[in-house]
Protein backbone atom coordinates (compact mmCIF):
# COMPACT_ATOMS: atom_id res chain seq x y z
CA UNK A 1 -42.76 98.69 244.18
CA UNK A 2 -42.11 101.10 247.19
CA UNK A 3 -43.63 104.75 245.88
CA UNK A 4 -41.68 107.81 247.33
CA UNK A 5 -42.00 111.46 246.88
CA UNK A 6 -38.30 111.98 245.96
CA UNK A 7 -35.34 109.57 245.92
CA UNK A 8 -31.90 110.71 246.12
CA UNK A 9 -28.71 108.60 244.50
CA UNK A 10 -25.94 109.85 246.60
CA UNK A 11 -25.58 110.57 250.64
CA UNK A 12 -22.86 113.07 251.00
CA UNK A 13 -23.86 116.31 252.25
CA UNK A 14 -25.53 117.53 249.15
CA UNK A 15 -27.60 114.21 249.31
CA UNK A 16 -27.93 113.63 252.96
CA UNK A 17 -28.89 116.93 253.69
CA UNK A 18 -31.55 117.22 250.88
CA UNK A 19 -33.36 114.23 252.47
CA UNK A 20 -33.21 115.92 255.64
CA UNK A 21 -34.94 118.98 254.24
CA UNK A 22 -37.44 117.26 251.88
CA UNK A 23 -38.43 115.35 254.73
CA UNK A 24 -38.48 117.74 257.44
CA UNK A 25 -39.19 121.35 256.12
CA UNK A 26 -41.34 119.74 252.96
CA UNK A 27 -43.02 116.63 254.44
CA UNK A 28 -41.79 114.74 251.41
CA UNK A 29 -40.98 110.69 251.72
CA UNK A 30 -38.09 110.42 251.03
CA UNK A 31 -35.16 107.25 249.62
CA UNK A 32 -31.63 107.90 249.89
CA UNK A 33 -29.52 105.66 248.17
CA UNK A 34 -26.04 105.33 248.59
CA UNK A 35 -23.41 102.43 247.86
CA UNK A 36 -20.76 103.61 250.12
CA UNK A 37 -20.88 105.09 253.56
CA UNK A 38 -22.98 108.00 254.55
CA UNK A 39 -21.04 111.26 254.51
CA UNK A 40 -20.07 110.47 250.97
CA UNK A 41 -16.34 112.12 249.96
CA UNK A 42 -16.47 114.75 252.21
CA UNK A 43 -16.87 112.84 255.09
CA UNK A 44 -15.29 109.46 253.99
CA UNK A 45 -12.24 110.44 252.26
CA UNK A 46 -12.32 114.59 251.89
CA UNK A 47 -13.24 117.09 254.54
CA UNK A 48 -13.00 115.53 257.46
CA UNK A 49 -10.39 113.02 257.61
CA UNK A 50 -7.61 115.59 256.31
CA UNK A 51 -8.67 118.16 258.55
CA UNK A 52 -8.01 115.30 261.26
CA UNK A 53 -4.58 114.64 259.86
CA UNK A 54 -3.68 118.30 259.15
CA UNK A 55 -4.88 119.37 263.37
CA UNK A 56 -2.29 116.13 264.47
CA UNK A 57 0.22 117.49 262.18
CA UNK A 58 0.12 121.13 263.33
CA UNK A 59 0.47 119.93 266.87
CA UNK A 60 3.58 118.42 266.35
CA UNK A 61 5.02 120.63 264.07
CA UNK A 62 3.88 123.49 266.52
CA UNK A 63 5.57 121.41 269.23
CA UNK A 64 9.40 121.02 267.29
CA UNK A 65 9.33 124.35 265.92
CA UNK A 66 7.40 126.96 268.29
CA UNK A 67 7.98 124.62 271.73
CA UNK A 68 11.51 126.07 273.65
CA UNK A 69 9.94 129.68 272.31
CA UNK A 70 6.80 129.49 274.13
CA UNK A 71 8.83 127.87 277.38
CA UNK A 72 8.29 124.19 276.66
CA UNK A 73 11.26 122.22 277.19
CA UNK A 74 12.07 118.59 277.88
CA UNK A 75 8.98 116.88 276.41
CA UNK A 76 11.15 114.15 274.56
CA UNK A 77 11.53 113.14 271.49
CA UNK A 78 7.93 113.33 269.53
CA UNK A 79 7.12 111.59 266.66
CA UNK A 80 4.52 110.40 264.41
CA UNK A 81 2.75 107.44 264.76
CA UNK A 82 0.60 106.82 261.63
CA UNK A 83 -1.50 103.79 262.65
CA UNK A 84 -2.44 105.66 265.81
CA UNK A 85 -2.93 108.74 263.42
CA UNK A 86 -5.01 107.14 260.82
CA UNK A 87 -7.04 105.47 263.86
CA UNK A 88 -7.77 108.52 265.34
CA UNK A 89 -8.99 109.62 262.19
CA UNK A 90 -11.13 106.68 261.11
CA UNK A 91 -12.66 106.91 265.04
CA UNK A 92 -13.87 110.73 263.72
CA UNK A 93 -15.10 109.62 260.80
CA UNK A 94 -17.03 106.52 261.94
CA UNK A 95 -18.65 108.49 264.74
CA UNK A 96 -19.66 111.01 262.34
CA UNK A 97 -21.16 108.42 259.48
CA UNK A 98 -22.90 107.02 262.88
CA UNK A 99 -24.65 110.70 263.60
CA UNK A 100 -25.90 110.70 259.70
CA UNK A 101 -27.28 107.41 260.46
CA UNK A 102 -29.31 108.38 263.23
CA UNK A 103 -30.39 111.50 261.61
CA UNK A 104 -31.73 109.64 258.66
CA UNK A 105 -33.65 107.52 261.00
CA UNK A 106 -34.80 110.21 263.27
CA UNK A 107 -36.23 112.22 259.82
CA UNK A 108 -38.22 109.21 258.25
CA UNK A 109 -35.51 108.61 255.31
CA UNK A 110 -35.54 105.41 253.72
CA UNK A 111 -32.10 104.50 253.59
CA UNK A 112 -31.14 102.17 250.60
CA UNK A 113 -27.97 100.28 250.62
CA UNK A 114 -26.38 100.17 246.98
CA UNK A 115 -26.33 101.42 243.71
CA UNK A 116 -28.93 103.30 241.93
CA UNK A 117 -29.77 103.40 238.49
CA UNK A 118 -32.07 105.41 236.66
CA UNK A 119 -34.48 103.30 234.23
CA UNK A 120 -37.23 106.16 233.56
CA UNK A 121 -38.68 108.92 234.40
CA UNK A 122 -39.14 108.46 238.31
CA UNK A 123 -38.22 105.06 238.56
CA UNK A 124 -34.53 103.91 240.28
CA UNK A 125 -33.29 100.33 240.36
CA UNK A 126 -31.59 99.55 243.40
CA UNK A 127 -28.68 96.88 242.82
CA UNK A 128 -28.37 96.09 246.29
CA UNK A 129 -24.94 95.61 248.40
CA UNK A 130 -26.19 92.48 249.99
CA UNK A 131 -27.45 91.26 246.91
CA UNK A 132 -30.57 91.21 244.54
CA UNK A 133 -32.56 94.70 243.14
CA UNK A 134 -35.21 96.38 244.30
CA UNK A 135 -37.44 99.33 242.25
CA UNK A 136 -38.10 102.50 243.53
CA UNK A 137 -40.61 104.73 242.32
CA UNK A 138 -40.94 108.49 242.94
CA UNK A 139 -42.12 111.32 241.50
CA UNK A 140 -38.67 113.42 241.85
CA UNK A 141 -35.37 112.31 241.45
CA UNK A 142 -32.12 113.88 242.70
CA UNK A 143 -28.88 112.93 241.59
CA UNK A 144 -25.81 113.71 243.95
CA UNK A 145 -23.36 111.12 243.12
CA UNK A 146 -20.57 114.15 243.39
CA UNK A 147 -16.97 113.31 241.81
CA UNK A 148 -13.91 111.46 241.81
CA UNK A 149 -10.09 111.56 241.53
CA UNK A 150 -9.28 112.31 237.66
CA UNK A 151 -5.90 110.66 236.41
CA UNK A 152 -4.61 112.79 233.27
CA UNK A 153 -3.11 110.23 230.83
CA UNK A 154 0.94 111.09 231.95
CA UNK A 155 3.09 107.98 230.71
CA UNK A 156 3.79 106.27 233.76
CA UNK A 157 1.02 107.56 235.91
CA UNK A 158 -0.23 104.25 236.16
CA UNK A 159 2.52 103.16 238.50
CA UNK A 160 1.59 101.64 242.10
CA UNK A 161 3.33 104.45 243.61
CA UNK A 162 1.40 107.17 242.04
CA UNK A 163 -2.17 107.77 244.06
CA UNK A 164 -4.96 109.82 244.99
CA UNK A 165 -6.28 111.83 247.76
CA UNK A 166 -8.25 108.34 248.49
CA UNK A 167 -5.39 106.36 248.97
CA UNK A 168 -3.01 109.44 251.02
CA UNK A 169 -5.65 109.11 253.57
CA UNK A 170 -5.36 105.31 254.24
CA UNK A 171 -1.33 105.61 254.07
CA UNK A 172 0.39 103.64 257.43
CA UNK A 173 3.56 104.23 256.74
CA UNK A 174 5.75 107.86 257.13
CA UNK A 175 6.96 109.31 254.06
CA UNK A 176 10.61 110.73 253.63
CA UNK A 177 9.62 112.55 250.16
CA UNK A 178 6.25 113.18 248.86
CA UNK A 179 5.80 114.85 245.42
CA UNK A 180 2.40 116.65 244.66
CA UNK A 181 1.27 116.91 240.96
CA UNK A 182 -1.19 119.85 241.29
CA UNK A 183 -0.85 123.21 243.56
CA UNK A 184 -4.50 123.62 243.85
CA UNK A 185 -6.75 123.17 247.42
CA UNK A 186 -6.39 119.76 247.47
CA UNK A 187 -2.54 119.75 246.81
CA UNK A 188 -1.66 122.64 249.24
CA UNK A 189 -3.86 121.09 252.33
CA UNK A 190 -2.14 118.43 251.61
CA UNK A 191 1.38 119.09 251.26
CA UNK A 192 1.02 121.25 254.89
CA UNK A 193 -0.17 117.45 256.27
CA UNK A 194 2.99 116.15 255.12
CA UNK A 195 5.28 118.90 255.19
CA UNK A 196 4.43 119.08 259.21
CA UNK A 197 4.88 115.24 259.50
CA UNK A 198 8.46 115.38 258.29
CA UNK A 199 8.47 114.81 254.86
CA UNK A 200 10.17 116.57 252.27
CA UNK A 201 7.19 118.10 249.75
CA UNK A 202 7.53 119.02 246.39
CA UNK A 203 4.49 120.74 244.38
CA UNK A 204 4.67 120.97 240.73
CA UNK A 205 1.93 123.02 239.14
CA UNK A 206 1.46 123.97 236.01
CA UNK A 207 -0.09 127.12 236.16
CA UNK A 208 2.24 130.19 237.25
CA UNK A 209 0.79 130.12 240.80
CA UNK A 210 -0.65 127.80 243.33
CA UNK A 211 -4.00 128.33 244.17
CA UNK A 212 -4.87 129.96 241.01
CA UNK A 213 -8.26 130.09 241.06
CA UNK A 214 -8.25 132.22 244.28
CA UNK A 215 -6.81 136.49 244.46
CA UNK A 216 -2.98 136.30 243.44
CA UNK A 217 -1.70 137.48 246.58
CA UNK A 218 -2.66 134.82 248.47
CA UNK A 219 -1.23 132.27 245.93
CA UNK A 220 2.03 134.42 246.08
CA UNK A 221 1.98 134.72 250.12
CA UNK A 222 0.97 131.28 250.47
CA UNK A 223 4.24 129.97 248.07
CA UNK A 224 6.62 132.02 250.22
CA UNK A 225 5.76 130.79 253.47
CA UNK A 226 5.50 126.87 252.16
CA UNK A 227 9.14 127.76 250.83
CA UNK A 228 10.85 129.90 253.95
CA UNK A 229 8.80 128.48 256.70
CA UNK A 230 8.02 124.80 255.95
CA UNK A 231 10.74 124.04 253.26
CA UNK A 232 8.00 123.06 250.92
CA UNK A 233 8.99 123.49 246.92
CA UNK A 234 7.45 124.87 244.89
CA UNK A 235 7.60 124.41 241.12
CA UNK A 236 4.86 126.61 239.23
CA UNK A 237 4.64 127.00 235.09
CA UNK A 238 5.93 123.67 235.24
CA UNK A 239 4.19 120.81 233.37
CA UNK A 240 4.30 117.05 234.24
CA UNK A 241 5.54 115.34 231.22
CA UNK A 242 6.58 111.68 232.37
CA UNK A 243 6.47 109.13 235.28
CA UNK A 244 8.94 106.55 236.19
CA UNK A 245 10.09 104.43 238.65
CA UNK A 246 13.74 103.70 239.58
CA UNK A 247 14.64 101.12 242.33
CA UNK A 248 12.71 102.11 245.03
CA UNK A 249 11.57 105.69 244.31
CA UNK A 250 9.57 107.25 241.45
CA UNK A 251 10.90 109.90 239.49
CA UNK A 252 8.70 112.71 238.17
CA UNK A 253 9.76 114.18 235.11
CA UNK A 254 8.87 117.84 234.34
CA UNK A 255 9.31 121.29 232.22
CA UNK A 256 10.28 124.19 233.87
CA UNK A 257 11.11 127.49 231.91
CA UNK A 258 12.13 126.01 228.65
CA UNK A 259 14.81 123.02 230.88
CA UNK A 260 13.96 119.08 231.38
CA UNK A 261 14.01 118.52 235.26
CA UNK A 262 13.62 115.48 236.97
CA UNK A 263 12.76 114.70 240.80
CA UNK A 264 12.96 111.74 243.14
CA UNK A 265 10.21 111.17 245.44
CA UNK A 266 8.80 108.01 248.02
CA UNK A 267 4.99 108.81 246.17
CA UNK A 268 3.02 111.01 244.10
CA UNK A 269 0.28 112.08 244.72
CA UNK A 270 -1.44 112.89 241.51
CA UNK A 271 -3.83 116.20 242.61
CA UNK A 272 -5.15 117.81 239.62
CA UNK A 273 -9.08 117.99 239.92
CA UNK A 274 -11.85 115.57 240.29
CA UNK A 275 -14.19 114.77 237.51
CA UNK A 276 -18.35 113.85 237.97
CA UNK A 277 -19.49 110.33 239.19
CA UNK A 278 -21.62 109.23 237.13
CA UNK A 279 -20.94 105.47 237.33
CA UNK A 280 -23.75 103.16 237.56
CA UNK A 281 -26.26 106.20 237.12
CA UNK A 282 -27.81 104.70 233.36
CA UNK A 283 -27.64 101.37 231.75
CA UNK A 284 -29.01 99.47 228.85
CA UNK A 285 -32.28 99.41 230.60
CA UNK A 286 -32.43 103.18 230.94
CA UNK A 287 -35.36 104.99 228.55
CA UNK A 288 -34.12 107.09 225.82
CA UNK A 289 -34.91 110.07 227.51
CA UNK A 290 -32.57 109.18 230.01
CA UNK A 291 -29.97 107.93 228.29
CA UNK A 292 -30.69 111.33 226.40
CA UNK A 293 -29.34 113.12 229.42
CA UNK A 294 -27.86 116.62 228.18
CA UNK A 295 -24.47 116.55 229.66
CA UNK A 296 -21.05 118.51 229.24
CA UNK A 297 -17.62 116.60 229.34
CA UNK A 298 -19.16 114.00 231.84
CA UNK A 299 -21.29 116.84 234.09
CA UNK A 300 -24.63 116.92 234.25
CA UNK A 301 -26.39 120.14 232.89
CA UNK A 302 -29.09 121.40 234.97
CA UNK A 303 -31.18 124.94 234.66
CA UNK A 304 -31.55 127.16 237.67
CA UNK A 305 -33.58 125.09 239.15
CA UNK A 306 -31.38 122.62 238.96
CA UNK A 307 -33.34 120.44 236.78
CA UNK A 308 -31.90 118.27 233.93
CA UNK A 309 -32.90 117.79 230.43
CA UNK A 310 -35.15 114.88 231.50
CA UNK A 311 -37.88 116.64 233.27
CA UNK A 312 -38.42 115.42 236.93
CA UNK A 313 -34.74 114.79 237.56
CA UNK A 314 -32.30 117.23 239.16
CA UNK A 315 -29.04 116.93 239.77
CA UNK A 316 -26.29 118.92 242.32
CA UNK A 317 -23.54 119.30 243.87
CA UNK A 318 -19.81 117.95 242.04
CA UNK A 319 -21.93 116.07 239.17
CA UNK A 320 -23.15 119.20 237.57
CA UNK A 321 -19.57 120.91 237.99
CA UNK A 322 -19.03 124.60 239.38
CA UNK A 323 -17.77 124.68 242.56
CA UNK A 324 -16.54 121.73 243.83
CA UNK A 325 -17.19 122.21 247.81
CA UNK A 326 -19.86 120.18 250.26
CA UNK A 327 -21.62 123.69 251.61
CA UNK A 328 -21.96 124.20 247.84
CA UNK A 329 -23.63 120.37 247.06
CA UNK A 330 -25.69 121.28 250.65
CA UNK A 331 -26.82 124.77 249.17
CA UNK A 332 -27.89 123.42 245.64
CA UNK A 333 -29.54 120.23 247.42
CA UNK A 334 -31.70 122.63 249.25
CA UNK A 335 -32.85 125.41 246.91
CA UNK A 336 -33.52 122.23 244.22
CA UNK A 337 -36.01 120.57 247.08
CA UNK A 338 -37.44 124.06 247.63
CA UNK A 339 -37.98 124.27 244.01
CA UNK A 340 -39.61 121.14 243.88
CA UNK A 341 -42.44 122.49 246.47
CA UNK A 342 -42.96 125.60 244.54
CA UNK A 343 -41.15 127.79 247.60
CA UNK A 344 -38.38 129.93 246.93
CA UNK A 345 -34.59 129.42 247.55
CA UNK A 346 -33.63 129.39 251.25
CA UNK A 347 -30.35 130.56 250.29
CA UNK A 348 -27.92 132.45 248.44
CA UNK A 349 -26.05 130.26 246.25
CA UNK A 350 -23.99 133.24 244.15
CA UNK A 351 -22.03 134.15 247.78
CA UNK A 352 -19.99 130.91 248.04
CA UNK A 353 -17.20 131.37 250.65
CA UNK A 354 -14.05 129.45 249.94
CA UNK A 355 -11.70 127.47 252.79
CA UNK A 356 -8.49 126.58 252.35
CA UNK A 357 -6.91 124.52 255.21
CA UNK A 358 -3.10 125.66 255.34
CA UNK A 359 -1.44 126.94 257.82
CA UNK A 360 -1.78 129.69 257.82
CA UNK A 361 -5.55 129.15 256.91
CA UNK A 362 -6.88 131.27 253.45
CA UNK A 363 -10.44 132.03 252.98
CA UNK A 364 -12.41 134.14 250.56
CA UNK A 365 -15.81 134.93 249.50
CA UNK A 366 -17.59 137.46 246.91
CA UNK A 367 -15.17 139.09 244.68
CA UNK A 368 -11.59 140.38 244.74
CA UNK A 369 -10.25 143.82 243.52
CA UNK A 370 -9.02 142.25 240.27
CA UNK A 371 -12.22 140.83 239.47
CA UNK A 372 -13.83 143.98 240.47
CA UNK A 373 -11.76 146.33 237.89
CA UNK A 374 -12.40 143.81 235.40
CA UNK A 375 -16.41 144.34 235.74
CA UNK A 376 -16.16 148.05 235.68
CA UNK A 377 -16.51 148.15 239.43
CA UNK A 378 -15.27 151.47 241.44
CA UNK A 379 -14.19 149.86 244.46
CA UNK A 380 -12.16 150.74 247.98
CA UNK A 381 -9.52 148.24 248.97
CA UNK A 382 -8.97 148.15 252.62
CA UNK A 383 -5.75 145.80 254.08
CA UNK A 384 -4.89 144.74 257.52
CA UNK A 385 -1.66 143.24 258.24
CA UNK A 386 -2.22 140.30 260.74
CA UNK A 387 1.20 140.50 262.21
CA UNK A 388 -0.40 143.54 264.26
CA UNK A 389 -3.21 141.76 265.91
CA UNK A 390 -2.09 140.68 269.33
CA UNK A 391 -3.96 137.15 269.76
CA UNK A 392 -1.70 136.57 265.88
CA UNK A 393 1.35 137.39 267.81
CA UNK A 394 0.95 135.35 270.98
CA UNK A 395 0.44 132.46 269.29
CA UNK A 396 3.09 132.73 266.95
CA UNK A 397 1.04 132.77 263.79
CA UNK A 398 2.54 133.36 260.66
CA UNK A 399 2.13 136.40 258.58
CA UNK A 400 -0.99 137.19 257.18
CA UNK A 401 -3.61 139.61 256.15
CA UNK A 402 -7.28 140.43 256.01
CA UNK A 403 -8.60 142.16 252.79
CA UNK A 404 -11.88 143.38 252.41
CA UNK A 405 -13.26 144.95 249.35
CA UNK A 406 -16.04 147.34 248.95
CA UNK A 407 -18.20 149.51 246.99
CA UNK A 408 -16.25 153.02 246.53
CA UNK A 409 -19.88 154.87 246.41
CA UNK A 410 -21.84 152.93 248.66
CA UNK A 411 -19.49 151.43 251.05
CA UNK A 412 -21.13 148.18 250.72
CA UNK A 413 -19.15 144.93 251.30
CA UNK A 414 -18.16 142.81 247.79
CA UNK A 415 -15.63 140.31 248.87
CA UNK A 416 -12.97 140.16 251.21
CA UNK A 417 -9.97 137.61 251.07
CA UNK A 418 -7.80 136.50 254.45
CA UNK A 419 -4.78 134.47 255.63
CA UNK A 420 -4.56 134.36 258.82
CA UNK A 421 -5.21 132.05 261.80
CA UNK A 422 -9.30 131.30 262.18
CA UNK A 423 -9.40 132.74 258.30
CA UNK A 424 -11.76 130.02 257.76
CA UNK A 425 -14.17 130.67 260.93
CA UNK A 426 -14.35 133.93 260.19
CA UNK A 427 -14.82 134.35 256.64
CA UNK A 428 -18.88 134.14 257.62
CA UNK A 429 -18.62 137.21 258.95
CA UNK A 430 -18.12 138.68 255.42
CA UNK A 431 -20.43 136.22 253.46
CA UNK A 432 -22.88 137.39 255.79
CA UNK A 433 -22.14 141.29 255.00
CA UNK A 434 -22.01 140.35 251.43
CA UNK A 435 -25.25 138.29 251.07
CA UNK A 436 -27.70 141.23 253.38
CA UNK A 437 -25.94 144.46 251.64
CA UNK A 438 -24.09 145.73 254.67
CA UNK A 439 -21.86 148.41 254.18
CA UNK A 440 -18.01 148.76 255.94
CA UNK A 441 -19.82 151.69 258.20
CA UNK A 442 -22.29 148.70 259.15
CA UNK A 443 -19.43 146.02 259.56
CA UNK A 444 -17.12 148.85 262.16
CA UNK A 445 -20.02 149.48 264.57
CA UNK A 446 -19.55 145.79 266.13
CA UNK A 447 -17.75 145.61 269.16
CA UNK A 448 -15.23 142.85 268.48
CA UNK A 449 -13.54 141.14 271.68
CA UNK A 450 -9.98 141.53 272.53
CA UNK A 451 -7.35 139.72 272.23
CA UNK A 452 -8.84 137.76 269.40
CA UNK A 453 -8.26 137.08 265.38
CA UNK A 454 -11.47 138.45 264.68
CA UNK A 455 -10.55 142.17 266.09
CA UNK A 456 -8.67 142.05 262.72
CA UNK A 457 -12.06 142.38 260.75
CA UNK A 458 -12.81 144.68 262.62
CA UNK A 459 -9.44 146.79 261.71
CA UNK A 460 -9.75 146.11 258.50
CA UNK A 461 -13.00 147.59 257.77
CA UNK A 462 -12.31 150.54 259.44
């Protein structure tokens, strides 16, 4: 049986990146195991692919609608191609599953093919791709099998022409009319793919704004320009209440302020959350304790350490629920090796910034002004309208803003929330005022370069 210091069932970048650290920083041996490819969701079907799509999309739709106004004429008649589009994107990916590869090798990690199963208390099974099983032993395990599409049981959601993110990203075929079920990130990135590409979007959400989760004026910005700008609509306090297919189209079948509404779409993609992963993870042959596993609706429960019930094993990223993001599965993969070696954690896991890739671009970290006046906070709210930066209007951005919210005694930085161009480049700037305690005063003394998006942090904290 091959002995390790810590094995790790799952190599997205909560996974992946653990093993790094373990191995590097710790001088742990390490086993990854993973049944897919490397990268996990993120890389494979998340992150990267649909910010592939969304920068091909943006380039043509930037081309049709901004071209004769920025003096370029005569360039024919573009379209989309979406085998060479999905190529492009699976070259990205696979050169980018290749560069995990090598960095595994390069840091000593045992790379295991297949799926891992926990039988005890430091001991994995290994049912192997290729075939067979093979034990692993170690005295640390991390889980990091993140999450997967969830399906809510709508009649008629089991049609062929209802699908996930998973199967959106492997379309080869344009769409004429797309219908999104869920206005969250997922949803929105993905209805500015299609939207750009020519199709006729429809979200329905059932919450009164897209976006919820984030400050409610950039759900309500983001809804006008998706209506006036890229004829996206947008259906919120509406609830899904049937699926059905007619001919060749599927109708979607909704409530919408007390009336019965039905629309006709090419697809649906159903977008309403992802749920933990926890397939394979314990069988018949796990121990008791195991089996035992506290969980909560399918998530593992961890401590802050990010240890489970079963002492030994930890679990991050999407499998223990919170936020759902890769930096956040990287951050908790991290601090849970550090804890491991007795050290403390290398980072701040409370100051998560948030990306959302529309166009225009939204991204927000630490806390809003809402959330502030809820907690008793006395805060300043300081607002910069994007439309005046010169680098916004040159390149024909759409309207935006950069908010920024502080501490109305101390001046120190809480949150700050933008749309805007580069929103979700920047946003570090903030995370990093938020995390070391620097005030607005500290923030205004940088010299920020002109013309560029980022002089608008600098107007804004001023």
């Amino acid at each position: 049986m091959e002995k390790f210091d810590l094995i790790i069932i799952g190599g997205g970048p909560g996974g992946y990146e653990a093993a790094l650290e373990a191995s590097k920083k710790h001088g742990m041996k390490v086993a990854l195991v993973e049944n897919r490819e490397l990268g996990g969701t993120c890389l494979n079907r998340g992150c990267i692919p649909t910010k592939t799509l969304l920068h091909s999309a943006e380039m043509l739709y930037e081309l049709k609608a901004q071209g004769e106004t920025i003096g370029l004429r005569d360039f024919g008649d573009i379209s989309c191609d979406m085998a060479a589009l999905n190529q492009r994107k699976n070259d990205v990916v696979t050169q980018l599953v290749s560069g995990i590869g090598s960095l595994m090798k390069a840091g000593k990690v045992a790379v295991y093919k297949g799926t891992g199963t926990i039988i005890d208390k430091g001991l994995v099974r290994v049912a192997l791709n290729e075939g067979g099983t093979e034990d692993l032993e170690a005295e640390n395990i991390m889980i990091a099998t993140g999450s997967v599409p969830a399906v809510p049981p709508i009649p008629g959601a089991d049609s062929s022409k209802v699908i996930t993110s998973d199967e959106l990203l492997d379309l080869d075929h344009p769409v004429d009319e797309l219908i999104i079920i869920g206005g969250g990130v997922i949803g929105c990135e993905f209805a500015s793919v299609f939207s750009a590409l020519g199709a006729k979007v429809t979200i329905i959400e059932a919450l009164p704004s897209i976006i919820a989760n984030l400050d409610k004026e950039l759900g309500r910005s983001l809804s006008m320009i998706f209506k006036k700008s890229r004829g996206i609509d947008v259906h919120t306090s509406a609830m899904v209440t049937s699926i059905k297919e007619e001919g060749e189209k599927v109708i979607c079948c909704y409530t919408e302020k007390g009336n019965e509404c039905e629309i006709p779409g090419d697809l649906i993609l159903m977008s309403v959350g992802r749920r933990a992963n926890t397939e394979g993870l314990f069988s018949e042959e796990s121990s008791a304790a195991v089996k035992a596993m506290e969980t909560d609706r399918g998530k593992i429960i961890v401590n802050e350490r990010y240890e489970t019930s079963v002492p030994g094993i930890y679990a991050i990223g999407d499998v223990i629920g919170g936020i759902q993001l890769a930096h956040v599965a990287t951050a908790e993969g991290r601090c849970a090796v550090a804890f491991m070696n007795g050290a403390d954690a290398p980072v701040d896991v409370d100051c998560v910034p948030s990306c959302i890739y529309t166009s225009p671009e939204i991204a927000s970290v630490g806390i809003s002004a809402d959330e502030a006046k809820e907690k008793g906070i006395d805060v300043v709210s300081k607002k910069y309208p994007m439309s005046a930066n010169g680098k916004t209007m040159l390149s024909l951005q759409e309207r935006g803003f950069i908010k920024v919210i502080a501490d109305k005694e101390t001046g120190k930085v809480l949150g700050a929330q933008m749309m805007c161009a580069r929103a979700t480049d920047m946003i570090s700037q903030f995370a990093q005022a938020v995390v070391n305690g620097l005030t607005l005063d500290d923030m205004s003394r940088v010299i920020y370069p002109h013309p560029t998006f980022s002089e608008g942090i600098g107007e804004a904290v001023r």
